[in-house]
C-alpha atoms as a PDB file:
ATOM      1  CA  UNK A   1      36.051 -20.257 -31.076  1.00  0.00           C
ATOM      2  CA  UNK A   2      35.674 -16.931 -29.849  1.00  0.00           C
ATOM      3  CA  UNK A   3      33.135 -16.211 -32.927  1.00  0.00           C
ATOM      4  CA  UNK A   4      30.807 -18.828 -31.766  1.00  0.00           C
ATOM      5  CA  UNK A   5      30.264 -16.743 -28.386  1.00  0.00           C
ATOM      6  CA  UNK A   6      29.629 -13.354 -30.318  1.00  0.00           C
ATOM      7  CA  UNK A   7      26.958 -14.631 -32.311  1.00  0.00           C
ATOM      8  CA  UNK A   8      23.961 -11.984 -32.341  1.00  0.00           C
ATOM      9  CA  UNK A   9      24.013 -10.056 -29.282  1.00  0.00           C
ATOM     10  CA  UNK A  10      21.569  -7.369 -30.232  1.00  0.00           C
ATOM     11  CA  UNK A  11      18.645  -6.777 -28.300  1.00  0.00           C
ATOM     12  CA  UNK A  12      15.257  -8.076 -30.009  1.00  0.00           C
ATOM     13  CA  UNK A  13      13.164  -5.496 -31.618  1.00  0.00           C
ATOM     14  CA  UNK A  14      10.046  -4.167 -29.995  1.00  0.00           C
ATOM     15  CA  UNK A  15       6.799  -5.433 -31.373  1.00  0.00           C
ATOM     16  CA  UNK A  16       4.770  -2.705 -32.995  1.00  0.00           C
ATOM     17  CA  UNK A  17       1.937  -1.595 -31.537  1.00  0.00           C
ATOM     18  CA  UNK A  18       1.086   1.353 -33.237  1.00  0.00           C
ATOM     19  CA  UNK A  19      -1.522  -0.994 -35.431  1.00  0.00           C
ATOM     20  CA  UNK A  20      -4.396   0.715 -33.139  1.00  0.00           C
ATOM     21  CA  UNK A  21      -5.091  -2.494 -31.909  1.00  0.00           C
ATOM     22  CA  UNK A  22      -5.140  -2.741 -27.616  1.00  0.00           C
ATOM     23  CA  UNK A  23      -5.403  -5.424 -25.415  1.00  0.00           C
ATOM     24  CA  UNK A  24      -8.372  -4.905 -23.192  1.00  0.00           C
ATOM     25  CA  UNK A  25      -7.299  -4.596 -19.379  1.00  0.00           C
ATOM     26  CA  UNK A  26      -9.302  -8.245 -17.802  1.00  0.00           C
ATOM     27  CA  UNK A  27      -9.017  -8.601 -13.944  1.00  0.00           C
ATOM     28  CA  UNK A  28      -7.364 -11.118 -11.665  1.00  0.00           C
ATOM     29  CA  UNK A  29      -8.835 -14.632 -12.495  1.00  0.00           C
ATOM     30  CA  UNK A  30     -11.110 -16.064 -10.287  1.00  0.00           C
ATOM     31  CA  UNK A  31      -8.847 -18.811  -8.556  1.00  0.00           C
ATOM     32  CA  UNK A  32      -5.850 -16.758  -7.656  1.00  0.00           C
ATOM     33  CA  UNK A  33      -7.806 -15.452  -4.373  1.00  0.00           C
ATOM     34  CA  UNK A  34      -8.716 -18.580  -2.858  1.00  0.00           C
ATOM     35  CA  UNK A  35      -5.539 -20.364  -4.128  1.00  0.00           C
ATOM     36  CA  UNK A  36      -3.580 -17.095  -2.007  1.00  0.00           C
ATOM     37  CA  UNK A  37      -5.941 -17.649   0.997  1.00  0.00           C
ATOM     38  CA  UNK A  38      -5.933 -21.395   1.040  1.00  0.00           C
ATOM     39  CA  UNK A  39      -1.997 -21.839   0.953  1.00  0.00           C
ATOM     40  CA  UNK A  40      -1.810 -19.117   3.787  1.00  0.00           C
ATOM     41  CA  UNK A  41      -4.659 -20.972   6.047  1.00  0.00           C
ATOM     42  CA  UNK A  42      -2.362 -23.897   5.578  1.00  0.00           C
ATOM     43  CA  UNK A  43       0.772 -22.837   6.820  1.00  0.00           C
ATOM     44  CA  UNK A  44      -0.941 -20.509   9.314  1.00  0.00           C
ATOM     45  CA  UNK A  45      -2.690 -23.849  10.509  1.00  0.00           C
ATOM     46  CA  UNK A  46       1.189 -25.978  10.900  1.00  0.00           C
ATOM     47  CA  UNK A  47       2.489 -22.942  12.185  1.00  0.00           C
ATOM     48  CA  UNK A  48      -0.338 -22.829  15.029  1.00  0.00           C
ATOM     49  CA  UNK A  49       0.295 -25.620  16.458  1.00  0.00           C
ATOM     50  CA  UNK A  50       4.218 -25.263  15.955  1.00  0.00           C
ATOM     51  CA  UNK A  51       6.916 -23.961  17.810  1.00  0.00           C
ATOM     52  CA  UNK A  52       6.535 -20.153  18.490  1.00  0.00           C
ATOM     53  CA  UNK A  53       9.077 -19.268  20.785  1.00  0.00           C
ATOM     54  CA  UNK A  54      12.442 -20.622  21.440  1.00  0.00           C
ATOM     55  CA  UNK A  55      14.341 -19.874  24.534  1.00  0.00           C
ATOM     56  CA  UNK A  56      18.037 -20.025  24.899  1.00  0.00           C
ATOM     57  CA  UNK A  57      20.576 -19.669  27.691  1.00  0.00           C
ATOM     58  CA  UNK A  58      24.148 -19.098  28.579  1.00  0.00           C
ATOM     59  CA  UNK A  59      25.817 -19.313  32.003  1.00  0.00           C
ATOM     60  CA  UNK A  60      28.963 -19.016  31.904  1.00  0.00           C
ATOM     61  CA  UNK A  61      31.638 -17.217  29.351  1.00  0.00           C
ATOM     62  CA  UNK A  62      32.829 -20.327  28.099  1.00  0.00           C
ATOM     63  CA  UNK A  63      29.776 -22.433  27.858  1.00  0.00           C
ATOM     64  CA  UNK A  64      27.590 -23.212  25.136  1.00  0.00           C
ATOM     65  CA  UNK A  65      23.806 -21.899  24.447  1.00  0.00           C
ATOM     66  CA  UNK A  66      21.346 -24.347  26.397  1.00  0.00           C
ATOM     67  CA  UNK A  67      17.552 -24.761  25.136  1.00  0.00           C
ATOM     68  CA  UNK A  68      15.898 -23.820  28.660  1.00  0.00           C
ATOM     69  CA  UNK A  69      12.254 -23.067  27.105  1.00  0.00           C
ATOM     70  CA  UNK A  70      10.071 -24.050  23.880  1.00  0.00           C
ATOM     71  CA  UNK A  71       6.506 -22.343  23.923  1.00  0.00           C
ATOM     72  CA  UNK A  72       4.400 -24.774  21.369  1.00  0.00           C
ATOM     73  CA  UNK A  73       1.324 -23.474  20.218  1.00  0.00           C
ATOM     74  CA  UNK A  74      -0.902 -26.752  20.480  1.00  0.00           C
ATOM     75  CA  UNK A  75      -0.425 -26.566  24.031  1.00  0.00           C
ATOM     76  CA  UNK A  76      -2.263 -23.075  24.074  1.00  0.00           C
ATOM     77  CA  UNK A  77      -5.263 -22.443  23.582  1.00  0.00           C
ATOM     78  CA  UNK A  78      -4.740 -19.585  21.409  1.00  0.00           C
ATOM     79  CA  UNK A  79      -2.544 -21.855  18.821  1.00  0.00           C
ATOM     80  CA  UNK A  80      -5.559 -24.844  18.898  1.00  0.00           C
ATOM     81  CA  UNK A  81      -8.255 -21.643  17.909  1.00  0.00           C
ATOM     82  CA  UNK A  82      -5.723 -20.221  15.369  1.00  0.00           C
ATOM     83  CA  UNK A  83      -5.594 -23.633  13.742  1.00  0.00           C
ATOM     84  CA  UNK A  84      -9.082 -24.476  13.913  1.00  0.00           C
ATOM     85  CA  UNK A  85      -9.489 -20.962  11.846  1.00  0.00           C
ATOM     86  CA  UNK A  86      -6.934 -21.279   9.465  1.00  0.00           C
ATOM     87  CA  UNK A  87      -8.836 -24.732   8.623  1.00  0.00           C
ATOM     88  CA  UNK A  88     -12.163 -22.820   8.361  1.00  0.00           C
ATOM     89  CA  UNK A  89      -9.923 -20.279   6.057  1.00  0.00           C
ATOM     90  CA  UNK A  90      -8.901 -23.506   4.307  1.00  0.00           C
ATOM     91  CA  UNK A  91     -11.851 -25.296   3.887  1.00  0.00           C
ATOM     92  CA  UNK A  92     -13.891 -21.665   2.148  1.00  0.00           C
ATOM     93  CA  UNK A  93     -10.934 -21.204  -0.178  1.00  0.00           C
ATOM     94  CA  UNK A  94     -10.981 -25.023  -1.041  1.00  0.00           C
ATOM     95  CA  UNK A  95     -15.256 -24.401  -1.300  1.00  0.00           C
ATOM     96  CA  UNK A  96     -14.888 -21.354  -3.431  1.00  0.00           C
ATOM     97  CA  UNK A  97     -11.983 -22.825  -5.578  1.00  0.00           C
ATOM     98  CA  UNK A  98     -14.110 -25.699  -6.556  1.00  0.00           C
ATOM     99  CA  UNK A  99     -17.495 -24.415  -6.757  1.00  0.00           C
ATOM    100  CA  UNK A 100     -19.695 -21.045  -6.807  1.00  0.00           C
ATOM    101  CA  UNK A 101     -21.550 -22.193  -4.029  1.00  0.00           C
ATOM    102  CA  UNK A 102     -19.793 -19.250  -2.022  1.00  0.00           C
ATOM    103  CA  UNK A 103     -20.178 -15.249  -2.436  1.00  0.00           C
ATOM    104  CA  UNK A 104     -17.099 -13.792  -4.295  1.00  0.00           C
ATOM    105  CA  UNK A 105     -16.055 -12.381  -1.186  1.00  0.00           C
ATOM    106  CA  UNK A 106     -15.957 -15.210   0.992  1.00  0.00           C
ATOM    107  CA  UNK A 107     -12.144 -15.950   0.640  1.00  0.00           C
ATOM    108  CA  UNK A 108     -10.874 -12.127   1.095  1.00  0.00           C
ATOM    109  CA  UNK A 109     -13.521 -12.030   4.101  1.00  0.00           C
ATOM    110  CA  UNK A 110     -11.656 -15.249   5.456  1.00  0.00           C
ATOM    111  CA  UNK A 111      -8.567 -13.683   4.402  1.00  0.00           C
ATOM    112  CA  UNK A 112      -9.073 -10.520   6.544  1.00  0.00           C
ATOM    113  CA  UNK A 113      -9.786 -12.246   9.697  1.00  0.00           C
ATOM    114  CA  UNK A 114      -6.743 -14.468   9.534  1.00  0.00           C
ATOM    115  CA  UNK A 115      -4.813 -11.600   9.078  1.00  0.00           C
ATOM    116  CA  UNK A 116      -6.060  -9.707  11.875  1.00  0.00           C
ATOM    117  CA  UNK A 117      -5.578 -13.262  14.063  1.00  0.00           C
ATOM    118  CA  UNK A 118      -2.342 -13.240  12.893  1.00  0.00           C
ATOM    119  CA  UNK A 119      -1.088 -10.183  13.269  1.00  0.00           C
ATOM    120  CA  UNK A 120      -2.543  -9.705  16.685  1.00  0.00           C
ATOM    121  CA  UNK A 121      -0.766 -13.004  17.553  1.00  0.00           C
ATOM    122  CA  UNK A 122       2.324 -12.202  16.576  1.00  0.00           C
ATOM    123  CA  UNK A 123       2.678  -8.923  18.830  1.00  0.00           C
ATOM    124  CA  UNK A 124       1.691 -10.738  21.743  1.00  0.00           C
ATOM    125  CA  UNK A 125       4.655 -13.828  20.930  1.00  0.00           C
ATOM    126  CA  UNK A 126       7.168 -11.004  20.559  1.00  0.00           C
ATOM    127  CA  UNK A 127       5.980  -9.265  24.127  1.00  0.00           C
ATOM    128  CA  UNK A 128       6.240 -13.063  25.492  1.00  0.00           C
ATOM    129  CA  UNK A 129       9.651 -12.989  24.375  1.00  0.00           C
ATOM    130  CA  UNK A 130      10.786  -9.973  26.031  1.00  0.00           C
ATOM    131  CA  UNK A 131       9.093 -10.534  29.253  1.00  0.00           C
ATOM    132  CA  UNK A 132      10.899 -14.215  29.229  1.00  0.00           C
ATOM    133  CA  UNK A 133      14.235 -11.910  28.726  1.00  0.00           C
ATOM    134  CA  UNK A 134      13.661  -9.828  31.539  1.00  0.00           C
ATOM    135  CA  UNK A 135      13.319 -12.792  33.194  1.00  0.00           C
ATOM    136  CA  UNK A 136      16.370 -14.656  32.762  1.00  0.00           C
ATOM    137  CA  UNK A 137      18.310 -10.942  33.354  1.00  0.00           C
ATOM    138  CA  UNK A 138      17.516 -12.094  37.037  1.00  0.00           C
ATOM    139  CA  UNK A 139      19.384 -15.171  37.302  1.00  0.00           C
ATOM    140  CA  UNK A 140      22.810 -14.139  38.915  1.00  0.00           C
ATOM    141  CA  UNK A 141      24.664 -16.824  36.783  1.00  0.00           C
ATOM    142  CA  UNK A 142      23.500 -14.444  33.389  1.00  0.00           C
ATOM    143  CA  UNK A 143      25.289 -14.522  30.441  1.00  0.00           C
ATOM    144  CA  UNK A 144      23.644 -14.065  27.566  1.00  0.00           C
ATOM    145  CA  UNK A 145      19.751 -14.898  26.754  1.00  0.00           C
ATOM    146  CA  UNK A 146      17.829 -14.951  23.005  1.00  0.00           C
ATOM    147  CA  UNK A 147      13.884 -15.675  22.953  1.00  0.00           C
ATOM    148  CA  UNK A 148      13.221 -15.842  19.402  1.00  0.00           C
ATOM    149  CA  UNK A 149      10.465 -17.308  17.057  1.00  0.00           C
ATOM    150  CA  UNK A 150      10.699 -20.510  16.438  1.00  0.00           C
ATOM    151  CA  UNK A 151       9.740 -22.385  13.181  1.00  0.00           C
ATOM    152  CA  UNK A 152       5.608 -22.093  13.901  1.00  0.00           C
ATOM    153  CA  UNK A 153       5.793 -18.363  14.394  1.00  0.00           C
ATOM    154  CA  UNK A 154       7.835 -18.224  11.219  1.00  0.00           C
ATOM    155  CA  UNK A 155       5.343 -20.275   9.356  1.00  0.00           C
ATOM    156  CA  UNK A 156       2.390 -18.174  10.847  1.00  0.00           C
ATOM    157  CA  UNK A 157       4.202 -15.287   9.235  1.00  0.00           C
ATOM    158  CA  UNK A 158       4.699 -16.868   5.642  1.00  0.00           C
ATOM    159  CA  UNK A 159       0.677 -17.882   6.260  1.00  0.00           C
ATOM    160  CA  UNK A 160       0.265 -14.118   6.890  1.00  0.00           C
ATOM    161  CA  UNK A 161       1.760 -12.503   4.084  1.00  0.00           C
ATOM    162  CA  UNK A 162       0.629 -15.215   1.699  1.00  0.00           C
ATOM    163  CA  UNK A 163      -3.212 -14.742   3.210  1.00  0.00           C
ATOM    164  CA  UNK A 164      -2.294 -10.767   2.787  1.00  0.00           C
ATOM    165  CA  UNK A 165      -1.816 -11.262  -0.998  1.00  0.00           C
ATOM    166  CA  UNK A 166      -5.068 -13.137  -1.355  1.00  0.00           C
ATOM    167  CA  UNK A 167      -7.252 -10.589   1.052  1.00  0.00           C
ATOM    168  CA  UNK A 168      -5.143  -7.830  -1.677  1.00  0.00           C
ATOM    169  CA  UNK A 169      -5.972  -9.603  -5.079  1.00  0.00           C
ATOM    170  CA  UNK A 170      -9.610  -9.799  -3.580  1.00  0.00           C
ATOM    171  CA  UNK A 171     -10.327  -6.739  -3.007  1.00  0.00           C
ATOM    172  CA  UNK A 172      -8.685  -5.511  -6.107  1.00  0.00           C
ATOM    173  CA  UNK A 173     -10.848  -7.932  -7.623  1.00  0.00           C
ATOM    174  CA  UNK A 174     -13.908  -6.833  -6.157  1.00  0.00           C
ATOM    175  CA  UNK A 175     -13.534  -3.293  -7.465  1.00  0.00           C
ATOM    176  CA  UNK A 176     -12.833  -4.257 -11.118  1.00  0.00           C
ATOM    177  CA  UNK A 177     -15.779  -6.314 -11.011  1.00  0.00           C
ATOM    178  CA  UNK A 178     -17.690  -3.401  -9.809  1.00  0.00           C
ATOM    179  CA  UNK A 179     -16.177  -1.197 -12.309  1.00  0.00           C
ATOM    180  CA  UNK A 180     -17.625  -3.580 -15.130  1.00  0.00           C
ATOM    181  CA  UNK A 181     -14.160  -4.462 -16.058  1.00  0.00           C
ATOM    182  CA  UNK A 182     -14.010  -8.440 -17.991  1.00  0.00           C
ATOM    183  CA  UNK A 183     -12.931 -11.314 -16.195  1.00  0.00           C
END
């Protein structure tokens, strides 16, 4: 039985090479961009209109955490224009991914400005956070207070770093495809 487990446990061997034969180097296909950009406009979008900042309370030592505050982003103005531009980001990545109606940098271009939105956005929830902790330091009956993102601040973040990658593989693209290098 134990022979069965000790079959061949050697590592495979390398393939050779040394024939003189290279691959040539080709650049990121053409869909990975807008595919990047088009799943981060879509979670950026739910996220918008989500729940950025949860707000949570204790009184007294023996009590448990009450929900005293939920700031939702379609109830701002700021989360209704973030969503309407992750849509726009959604609809050019959707555009370019289907046609070639659209320049080649439409989706990074899209990219870049939802990143920017984002990342802007984000700073300005965390401050929102801290002020509503300085806040509830006031109330005599303090305990303990957390102000944390909630699950559309979180999504706005994966929408980021997803929209990140594609604004990245687009510009990488762009200089390959300046450099002559094959698709």
């Amino acid at each position: 039985m134990a022979e069965a487990f000790t079959q061949d446990l050697s590592w495979p061997e390398a393939e050779d090479a040394a024939s003189g034969e290279q691959t040539e180097y080709h650049t990121f296909p053409r869909r990975i961009t807008p595919a990047l950009v088009g799943a981060g406009g879509a979670f950026t979008f739910i996220g918008a209109l989500g729940a950025w900042l949860r707000s949570l309370e204790v009184t007294s030592t023996g009590g448990s955490p009450r929900l005293v505050g939920v700031a939702w982003g379609y109830s701002d103005s700021t989360g209704k224009a973030i969503a309407i531009l992750a849509a726009v980001a959604v609809f050019i990545a959707a555009v370019y991914y289907f046609t070639d109606c659209l320049p080649r940098y439409a989706p990074a271009a899209a990219a870049l400005v939802l990143v920017v939105v984002l990342i802007a956005r984000l700073i300005t929830l965390n401050s929102r956070a801290e002020a509503a902790a300085a806040l509830a330091k006031t109330n005599p009956s303090f305990q303990a207070f957390n102000a944390g993102f909630g699950w559309g601040a979180w999504m706005m973040v994966l929408g980021l770093v997803l929209s990140f990658l594609g604004l990245l593989v687009g510009v990488l693209r762009e200089i390959d495809l300046r450099r002559g290098k094959p698709e």
